[in-house]
PDB file of N, CA and C in Angstrom:
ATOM      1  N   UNK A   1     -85.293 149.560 193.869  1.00  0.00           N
ATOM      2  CA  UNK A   1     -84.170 149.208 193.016  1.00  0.00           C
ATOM      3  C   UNK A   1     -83.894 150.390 192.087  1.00  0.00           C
ATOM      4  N   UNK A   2     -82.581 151.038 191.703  1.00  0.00           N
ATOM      5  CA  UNK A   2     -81.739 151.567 190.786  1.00  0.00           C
ATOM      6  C   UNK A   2     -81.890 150.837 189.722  1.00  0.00           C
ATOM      7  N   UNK A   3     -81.818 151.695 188.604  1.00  0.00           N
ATOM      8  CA  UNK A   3     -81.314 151.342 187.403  1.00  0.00           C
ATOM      9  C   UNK A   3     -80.673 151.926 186.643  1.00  0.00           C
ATOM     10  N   UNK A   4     -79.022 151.949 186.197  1.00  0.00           N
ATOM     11  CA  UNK A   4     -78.858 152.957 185.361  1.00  0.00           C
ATOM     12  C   UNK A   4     -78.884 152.736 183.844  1.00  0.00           C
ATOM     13  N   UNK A   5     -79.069 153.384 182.825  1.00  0.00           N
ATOM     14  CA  UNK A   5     -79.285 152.367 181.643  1.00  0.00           C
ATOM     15  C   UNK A   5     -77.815 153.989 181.120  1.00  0.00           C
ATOM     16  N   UNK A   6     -76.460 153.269 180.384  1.00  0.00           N
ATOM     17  CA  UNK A   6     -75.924 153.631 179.776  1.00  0.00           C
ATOM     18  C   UNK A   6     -75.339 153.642 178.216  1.00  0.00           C
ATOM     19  N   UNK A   7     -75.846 154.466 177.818  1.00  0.00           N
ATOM     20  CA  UNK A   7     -75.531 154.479 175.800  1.00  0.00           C
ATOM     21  C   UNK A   7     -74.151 154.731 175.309  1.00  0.00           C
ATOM     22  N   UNK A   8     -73.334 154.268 175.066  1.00  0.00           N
ATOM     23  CA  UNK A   8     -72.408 154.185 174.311  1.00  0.00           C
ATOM     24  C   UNK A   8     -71.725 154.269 172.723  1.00  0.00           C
ATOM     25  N   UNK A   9     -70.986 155.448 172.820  1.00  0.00           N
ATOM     26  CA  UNK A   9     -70.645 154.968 171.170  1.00  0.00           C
ATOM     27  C   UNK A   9     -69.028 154.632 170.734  1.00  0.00           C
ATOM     28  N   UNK A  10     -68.956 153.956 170.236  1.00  0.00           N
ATOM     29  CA  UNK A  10     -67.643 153.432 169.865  1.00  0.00           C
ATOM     30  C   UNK A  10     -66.429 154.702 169.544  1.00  0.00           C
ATOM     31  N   UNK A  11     -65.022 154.866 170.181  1.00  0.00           N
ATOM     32  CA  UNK A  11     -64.661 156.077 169.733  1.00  0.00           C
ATOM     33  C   UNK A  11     -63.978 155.710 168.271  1.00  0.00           C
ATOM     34  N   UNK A  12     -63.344 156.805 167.597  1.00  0.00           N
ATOM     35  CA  UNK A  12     -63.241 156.891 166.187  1.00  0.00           C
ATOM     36  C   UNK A  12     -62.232 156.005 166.169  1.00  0.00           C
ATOM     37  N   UNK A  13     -62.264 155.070 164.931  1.00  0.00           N
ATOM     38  CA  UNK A  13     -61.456 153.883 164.367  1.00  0.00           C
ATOM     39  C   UNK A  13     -61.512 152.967 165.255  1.00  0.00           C
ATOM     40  N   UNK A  14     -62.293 152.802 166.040  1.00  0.00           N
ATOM     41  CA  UNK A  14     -62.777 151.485 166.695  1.00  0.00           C
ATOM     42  C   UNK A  14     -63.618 150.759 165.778  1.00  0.00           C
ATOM     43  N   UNK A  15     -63.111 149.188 165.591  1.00  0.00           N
ATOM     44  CA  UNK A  15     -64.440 148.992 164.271  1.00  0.00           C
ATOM     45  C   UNK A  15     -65.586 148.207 165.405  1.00  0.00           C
ATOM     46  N   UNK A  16     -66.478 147.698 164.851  1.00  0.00           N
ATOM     47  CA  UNK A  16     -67.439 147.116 165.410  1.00  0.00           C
ATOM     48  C   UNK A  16     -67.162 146.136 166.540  1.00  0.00           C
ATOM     49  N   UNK A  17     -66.436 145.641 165.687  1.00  0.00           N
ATOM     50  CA  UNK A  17     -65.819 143.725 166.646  1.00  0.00           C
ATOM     51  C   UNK A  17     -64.678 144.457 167.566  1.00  0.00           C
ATOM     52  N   UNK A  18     -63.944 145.685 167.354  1.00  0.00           N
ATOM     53  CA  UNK A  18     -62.794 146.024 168.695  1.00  0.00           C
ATOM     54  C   UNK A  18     -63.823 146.091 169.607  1.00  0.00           C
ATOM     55  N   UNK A  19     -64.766 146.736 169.489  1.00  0.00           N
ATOM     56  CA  UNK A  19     -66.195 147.377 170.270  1.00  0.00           C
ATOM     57  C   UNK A  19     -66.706 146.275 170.926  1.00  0.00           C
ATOM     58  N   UNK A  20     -67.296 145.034 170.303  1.00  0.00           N
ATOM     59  CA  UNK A  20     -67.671 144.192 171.160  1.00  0.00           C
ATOM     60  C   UNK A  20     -66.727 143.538 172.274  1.00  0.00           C
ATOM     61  N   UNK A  21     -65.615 143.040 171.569  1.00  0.00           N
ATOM     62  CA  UNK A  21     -64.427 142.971 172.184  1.00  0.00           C
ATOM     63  C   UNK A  21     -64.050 143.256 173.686  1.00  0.00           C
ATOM     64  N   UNK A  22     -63.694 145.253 173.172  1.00  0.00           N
ATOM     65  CA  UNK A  22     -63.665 145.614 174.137  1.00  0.00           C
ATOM     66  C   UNK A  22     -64.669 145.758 175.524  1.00  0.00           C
ATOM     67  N   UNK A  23     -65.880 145.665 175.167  1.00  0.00           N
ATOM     68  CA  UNK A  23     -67.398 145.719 176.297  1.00  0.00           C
ATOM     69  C   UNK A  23     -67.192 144.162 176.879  1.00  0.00           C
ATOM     70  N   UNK A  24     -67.235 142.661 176.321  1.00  0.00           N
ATOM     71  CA  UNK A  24     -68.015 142.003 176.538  1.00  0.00           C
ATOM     72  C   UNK A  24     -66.373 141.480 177.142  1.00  0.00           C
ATOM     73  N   UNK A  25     -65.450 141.481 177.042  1.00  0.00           N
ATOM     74  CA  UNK A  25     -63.788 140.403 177.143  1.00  0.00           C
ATOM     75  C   UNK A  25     -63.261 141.889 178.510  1.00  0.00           C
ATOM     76  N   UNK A  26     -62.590 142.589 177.430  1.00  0.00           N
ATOM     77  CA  UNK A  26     -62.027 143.675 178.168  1.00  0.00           C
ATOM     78  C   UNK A  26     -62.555 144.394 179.869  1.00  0.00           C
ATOM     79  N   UNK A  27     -64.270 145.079 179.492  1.00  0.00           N
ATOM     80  CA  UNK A  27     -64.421 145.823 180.275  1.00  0.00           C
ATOM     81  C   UNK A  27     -65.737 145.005 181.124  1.00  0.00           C
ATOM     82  N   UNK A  28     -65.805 144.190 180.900  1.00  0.00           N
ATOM     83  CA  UNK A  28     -67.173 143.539 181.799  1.00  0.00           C
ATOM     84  C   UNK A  28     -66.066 143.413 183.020  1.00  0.00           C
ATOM     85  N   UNK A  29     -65.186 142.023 183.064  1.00  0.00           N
ATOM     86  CA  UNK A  29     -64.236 141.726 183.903  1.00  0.00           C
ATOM     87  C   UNK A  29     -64.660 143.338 185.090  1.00  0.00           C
ATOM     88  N   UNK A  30     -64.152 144.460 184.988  1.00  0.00           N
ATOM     89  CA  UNK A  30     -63.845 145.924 185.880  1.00  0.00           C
ATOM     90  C   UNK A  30     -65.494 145.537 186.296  1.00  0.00           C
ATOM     91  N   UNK A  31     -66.055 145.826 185.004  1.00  0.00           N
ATOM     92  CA  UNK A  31     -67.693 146.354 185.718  1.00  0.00           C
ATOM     93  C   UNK A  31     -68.450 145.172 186.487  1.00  0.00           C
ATOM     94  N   UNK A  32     -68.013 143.618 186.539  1.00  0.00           N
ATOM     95  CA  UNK A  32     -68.574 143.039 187.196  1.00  0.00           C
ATOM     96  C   UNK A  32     -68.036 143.293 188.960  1.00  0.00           C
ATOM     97  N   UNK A  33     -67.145 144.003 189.055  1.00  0.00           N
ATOM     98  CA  UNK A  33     -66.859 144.487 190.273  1.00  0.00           C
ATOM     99  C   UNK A  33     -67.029 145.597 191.550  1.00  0.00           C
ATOM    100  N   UNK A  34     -67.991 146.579 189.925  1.00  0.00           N
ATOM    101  CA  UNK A  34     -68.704 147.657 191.280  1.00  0.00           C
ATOM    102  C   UNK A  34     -69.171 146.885 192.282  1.00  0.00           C
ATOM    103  N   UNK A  35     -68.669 147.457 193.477  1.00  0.00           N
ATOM    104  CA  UNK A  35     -69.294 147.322 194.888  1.00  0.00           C
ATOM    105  C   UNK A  35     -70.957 147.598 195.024  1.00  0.00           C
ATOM    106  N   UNK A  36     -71.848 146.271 195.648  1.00  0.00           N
ATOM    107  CA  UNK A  36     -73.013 146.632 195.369  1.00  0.00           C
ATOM    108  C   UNK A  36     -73.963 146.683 193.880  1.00  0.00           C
ATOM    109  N   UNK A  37     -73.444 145.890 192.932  1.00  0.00           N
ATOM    110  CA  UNK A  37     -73.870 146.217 191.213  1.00  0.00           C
ATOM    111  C   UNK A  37     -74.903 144.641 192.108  1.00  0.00           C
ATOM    112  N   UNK A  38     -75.855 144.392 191.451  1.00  0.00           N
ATOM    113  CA  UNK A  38     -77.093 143.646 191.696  1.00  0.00           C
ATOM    114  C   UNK A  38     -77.649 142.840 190.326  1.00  0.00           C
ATOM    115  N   UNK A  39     -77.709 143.469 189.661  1.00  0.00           N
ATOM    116  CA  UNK A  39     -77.536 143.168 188.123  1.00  0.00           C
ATOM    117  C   UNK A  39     -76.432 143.880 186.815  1.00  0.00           C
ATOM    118  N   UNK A  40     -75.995 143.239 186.011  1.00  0.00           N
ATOM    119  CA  UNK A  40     -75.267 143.857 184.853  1.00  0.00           C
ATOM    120  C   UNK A  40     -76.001 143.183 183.287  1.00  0.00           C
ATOM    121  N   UNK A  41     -76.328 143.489 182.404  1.00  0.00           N
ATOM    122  CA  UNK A  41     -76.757 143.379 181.100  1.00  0.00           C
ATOM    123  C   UNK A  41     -75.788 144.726 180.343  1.00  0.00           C
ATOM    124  N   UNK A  42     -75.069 143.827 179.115  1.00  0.00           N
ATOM    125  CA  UNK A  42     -74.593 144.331 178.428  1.00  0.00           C
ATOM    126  C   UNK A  42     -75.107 144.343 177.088  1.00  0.00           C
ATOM    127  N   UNK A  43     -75.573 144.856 176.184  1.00  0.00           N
ATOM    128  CA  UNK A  43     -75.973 144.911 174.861  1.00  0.00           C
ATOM    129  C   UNK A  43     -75.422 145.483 173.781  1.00  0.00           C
ATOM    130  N   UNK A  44     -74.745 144.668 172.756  1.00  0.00           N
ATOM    131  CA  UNK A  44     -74.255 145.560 171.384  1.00  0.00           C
ATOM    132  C   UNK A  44     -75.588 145.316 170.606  1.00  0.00           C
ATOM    133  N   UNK A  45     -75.206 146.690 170.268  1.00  0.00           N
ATOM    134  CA  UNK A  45     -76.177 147.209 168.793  1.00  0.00           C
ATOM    135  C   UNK A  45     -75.276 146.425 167.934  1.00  0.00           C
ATOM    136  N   UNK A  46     -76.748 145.493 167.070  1.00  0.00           N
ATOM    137  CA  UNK A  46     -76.574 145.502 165.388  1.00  0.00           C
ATOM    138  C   UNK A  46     -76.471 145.842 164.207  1.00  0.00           C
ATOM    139  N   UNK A  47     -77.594 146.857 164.382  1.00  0.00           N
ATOM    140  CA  UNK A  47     -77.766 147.147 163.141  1.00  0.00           C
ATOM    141  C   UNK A  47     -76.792 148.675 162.973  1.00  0.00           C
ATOM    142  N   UNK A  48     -75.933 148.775 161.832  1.00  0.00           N
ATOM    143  CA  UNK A  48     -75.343 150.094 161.300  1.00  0.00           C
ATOM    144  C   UNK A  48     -76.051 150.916 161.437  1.00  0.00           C
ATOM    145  N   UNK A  49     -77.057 151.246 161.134  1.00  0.00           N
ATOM    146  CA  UNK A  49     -77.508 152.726 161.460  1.00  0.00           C
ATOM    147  C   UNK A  49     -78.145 153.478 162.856  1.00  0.00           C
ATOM    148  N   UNK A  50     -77.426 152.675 163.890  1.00  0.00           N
ATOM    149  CA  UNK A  50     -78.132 153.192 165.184  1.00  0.00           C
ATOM    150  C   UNK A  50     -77.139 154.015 165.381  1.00  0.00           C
ATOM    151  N   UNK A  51     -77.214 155.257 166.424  1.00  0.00           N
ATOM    152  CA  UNK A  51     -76.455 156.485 166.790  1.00  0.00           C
ATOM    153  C   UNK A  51     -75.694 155.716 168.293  1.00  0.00           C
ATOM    154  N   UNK A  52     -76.041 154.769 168.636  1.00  0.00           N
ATOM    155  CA  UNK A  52     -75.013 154.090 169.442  1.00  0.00           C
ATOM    156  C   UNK A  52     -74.803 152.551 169.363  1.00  0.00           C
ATOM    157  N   UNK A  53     -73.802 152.158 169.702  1.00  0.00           N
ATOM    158  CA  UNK A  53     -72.848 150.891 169.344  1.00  0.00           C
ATOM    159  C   UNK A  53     -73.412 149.906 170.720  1.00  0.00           C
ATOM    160  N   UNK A  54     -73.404 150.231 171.840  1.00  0.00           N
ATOM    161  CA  UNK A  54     -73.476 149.532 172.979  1.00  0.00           C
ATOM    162  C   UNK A  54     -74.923 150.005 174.261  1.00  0.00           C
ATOM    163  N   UNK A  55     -75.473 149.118 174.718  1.00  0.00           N
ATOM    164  CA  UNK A  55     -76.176 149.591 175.785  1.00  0.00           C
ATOM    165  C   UNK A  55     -75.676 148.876 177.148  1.00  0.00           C
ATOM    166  N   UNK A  56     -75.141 149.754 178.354  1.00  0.00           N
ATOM    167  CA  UNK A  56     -74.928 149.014 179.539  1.00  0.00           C
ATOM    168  C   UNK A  56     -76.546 149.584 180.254  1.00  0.00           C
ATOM    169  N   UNK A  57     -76.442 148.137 181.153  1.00  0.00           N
ATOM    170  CA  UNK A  57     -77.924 148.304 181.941  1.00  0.00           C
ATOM    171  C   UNK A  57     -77.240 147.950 183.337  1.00  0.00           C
ATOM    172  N   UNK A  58     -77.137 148.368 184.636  1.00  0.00           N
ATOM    173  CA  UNK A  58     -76.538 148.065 185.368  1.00  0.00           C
ATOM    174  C   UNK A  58     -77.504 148.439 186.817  1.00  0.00           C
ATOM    175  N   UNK A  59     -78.030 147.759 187.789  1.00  0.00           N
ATOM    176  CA  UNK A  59     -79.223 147.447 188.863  1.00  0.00           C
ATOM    177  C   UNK A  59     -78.297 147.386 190.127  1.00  0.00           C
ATOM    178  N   UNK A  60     -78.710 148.791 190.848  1.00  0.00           N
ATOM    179  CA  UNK A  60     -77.764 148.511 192.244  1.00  0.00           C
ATOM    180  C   UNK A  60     -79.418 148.623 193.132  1.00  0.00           C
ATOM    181  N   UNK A  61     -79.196 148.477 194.393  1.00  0.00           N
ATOM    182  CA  UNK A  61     -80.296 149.186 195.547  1.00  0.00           C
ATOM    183  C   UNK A  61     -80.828 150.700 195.373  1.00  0.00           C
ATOM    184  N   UNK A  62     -79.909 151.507 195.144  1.00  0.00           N
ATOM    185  CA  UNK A  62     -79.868 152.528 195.519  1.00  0.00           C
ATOM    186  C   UNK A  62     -79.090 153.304 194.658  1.00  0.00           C
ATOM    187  N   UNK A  63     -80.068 154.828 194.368  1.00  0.00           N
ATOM    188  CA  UNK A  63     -79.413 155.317 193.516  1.00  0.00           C
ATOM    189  C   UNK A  63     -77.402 155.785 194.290  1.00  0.00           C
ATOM    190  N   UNK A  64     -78.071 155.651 195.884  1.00  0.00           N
ATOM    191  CA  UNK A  64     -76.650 156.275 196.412  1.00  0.00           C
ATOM    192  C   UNK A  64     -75.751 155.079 196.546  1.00  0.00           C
ATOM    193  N   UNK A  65     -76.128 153.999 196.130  1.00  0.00           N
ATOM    194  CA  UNK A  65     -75.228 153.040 196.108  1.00  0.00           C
ATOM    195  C   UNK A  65     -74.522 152.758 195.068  1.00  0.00           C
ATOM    196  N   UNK A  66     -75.309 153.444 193.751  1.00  0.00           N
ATOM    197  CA  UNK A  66     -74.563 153.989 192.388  1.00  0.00           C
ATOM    198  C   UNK A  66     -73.470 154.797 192.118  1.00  0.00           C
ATOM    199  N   UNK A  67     -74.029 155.799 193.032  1.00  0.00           N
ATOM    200  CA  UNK A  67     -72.646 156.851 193.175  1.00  0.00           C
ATOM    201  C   UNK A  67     -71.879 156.228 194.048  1.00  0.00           C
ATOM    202  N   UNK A  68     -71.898 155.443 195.419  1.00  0.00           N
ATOM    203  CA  UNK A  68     -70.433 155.032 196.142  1.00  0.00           C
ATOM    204  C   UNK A  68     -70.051 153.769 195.314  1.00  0.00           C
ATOM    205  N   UNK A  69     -70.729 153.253 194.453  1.00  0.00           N
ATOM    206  CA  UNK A  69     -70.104 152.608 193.694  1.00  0.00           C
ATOM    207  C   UNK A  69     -68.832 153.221 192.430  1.00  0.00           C
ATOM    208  N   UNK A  70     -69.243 154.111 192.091  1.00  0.00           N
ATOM    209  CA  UNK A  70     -68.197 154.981 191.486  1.00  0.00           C
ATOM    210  C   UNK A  70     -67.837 155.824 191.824  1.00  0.00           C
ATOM    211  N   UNK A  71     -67.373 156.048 193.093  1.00  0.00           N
ATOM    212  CA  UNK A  71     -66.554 156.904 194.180  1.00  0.00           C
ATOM    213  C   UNK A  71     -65.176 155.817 194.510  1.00  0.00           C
ATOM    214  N   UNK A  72     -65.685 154.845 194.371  1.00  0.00           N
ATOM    215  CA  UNK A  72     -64.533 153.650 195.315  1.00  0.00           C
ATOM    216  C   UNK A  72     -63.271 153.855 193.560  1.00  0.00           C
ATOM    217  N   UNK A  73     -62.088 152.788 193.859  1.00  0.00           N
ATOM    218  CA  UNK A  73     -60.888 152.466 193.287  1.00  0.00           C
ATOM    219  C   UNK A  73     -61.217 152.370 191.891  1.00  0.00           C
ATOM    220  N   UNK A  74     -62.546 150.731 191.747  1.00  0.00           N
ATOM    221  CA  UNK A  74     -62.520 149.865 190.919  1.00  0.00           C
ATOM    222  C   UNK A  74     -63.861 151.020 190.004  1.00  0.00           C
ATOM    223  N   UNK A  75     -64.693 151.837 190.811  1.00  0.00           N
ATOM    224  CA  UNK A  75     -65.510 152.291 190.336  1.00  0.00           C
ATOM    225  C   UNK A  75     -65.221 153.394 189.147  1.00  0.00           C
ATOM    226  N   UNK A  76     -63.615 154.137 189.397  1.00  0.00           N
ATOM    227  CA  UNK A  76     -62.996 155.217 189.229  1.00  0.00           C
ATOM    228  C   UNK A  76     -62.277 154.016 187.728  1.00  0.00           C
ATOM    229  N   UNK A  77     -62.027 153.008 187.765  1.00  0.00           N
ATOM    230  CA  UNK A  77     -61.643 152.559 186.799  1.00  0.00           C
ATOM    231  C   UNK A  77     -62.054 152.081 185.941  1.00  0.00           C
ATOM    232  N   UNK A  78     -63.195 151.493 186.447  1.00  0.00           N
ATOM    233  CA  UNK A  78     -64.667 151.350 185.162  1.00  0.00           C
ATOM    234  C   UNK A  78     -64.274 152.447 184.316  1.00  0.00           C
ATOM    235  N   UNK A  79     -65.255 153.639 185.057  1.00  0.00           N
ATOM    236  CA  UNK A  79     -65.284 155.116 184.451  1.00  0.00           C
ATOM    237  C   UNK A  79     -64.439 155.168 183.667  1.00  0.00           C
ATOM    238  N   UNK A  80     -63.099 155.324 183.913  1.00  0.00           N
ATOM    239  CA  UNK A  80     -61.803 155.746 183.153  1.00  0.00           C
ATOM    240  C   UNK A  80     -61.730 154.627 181.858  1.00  0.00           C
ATOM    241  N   UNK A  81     -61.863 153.340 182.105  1.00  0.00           N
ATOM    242  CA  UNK A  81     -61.721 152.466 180.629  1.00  0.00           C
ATOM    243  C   UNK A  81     -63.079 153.224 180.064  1.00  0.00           C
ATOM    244  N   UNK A  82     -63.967 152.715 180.293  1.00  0.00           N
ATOM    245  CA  UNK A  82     -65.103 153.243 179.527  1.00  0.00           C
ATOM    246  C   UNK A  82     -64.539 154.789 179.011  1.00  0.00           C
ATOM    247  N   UNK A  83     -64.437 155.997 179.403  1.00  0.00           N
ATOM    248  CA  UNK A  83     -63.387 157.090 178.906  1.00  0.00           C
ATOM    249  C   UNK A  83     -63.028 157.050 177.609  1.00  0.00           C
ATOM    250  N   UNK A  84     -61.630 155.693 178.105  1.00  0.00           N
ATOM    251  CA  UNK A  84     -60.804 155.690 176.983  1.00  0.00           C
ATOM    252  C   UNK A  84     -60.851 154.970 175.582  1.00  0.00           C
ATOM    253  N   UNK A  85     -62.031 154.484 176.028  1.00  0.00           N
ATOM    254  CA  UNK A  85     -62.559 153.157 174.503  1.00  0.00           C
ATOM    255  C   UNK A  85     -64.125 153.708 174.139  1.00  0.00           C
ATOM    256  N   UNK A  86     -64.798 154.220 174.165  1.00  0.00           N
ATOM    257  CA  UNK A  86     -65.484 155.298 173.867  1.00  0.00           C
ATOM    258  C   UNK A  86     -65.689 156.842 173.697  1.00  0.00           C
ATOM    259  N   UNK A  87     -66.311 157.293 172.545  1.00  0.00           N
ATOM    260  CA  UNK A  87     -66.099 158.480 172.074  1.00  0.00           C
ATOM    261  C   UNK A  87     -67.686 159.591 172.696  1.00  0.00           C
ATOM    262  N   UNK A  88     -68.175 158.328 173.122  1.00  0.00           N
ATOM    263  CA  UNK A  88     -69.625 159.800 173.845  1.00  0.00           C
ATOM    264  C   UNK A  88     -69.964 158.621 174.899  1.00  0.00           C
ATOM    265  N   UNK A  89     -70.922 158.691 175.869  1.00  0.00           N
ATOM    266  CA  UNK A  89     -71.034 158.365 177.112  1.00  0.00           C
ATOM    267  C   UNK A  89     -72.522 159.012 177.503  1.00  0.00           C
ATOM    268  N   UNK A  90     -73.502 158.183 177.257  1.00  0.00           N
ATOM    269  CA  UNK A  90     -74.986 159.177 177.981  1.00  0.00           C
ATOM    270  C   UNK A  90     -75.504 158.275 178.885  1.00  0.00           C
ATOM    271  N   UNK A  91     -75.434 158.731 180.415  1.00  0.00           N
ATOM    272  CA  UNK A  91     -76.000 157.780 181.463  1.00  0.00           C
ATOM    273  C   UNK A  91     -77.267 158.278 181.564  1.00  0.00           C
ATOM    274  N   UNK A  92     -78.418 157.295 181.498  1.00  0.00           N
ATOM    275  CA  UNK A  92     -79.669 158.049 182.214  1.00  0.00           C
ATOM    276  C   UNK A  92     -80.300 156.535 183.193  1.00  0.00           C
ATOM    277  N   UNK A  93     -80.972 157.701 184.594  1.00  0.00           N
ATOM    278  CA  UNK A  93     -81.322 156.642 185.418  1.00  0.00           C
ATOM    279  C   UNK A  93     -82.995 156.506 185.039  1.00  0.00           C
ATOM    280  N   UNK A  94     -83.298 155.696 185.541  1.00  0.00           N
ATOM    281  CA  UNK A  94     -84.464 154.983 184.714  1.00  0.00           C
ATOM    282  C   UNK A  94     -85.530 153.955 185.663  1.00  0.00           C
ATOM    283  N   UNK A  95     -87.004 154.266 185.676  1.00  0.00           N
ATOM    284  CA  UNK A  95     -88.079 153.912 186.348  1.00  0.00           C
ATOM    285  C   UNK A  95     -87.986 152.330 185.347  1.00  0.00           C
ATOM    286  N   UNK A  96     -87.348 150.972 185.624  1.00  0.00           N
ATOM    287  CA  UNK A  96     -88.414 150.438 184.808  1.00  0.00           C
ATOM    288  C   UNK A  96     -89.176 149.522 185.389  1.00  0.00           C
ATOM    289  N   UNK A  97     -90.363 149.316 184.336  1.00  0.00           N
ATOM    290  CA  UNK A  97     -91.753 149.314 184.835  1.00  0.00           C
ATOM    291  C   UNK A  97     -91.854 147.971 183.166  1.00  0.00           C
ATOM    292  N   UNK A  98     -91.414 146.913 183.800  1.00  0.00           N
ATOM    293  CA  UNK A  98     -92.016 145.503 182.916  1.00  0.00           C
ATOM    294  C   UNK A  98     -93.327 145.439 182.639  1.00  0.00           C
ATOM    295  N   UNK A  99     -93.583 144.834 181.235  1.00  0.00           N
ATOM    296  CA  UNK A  99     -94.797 145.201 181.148  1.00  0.00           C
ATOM    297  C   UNK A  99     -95.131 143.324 180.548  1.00  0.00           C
ATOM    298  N   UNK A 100     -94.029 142.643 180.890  1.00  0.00           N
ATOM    299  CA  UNK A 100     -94.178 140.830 180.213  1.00  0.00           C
ATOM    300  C   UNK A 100     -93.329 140.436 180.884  1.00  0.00           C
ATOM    301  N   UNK A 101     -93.316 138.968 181.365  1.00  0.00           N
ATOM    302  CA  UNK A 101     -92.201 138.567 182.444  1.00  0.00           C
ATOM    303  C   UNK A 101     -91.940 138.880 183.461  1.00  0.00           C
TER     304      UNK A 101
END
């Protein structure tokens, strides 16, 4: 199994609640549609002083099923909203290794 875990930060004059808004109403709808997505977890940050607003966690097969997932139409449009309603974007792929549950 893939995992990509993506950090997000709200772009400028987005307040908190456009932010949730936009992740959990707006942009889930696109991202529940990558081709091949296996799992999706979305997470807003609480507390004000974290350096990012949002965590996407998103579980395909395969890391190459990650990339033809954002090669296709809907994948290219994720990308692009995410783009335009965020001001930084750090994808990292990720071993995880549960350590409860």
């Amino acid at each position: 199994m893939f995992k990509a875990v993506i950090l997000l930060t709200r772009k400028d004059g987005m307040s908190k609640d456009e932010f949730r808004n936009w992740m959990l109403v707006g942009h889930s709808p696109l991202a529940k549609q990558l081709p091949g997505l296996r799992k999706l977890v979305f997470n807003v940050v609480e507390n004000d002083d974290a350096p990012y607003d949002g965590v996407s966690e998103l579980w395909f097969d395969t890391r190459e099923a990650f990339d033809a997932a954002y090669a296709t139409e809907i994948g290219k449009r994720v990308a692009g909203d995410s783009l335009a309603n965020v001001k930084a974007r750090v994808r990292l792929s990720v071993d995880e290794r549960p350590q409860v549950g």
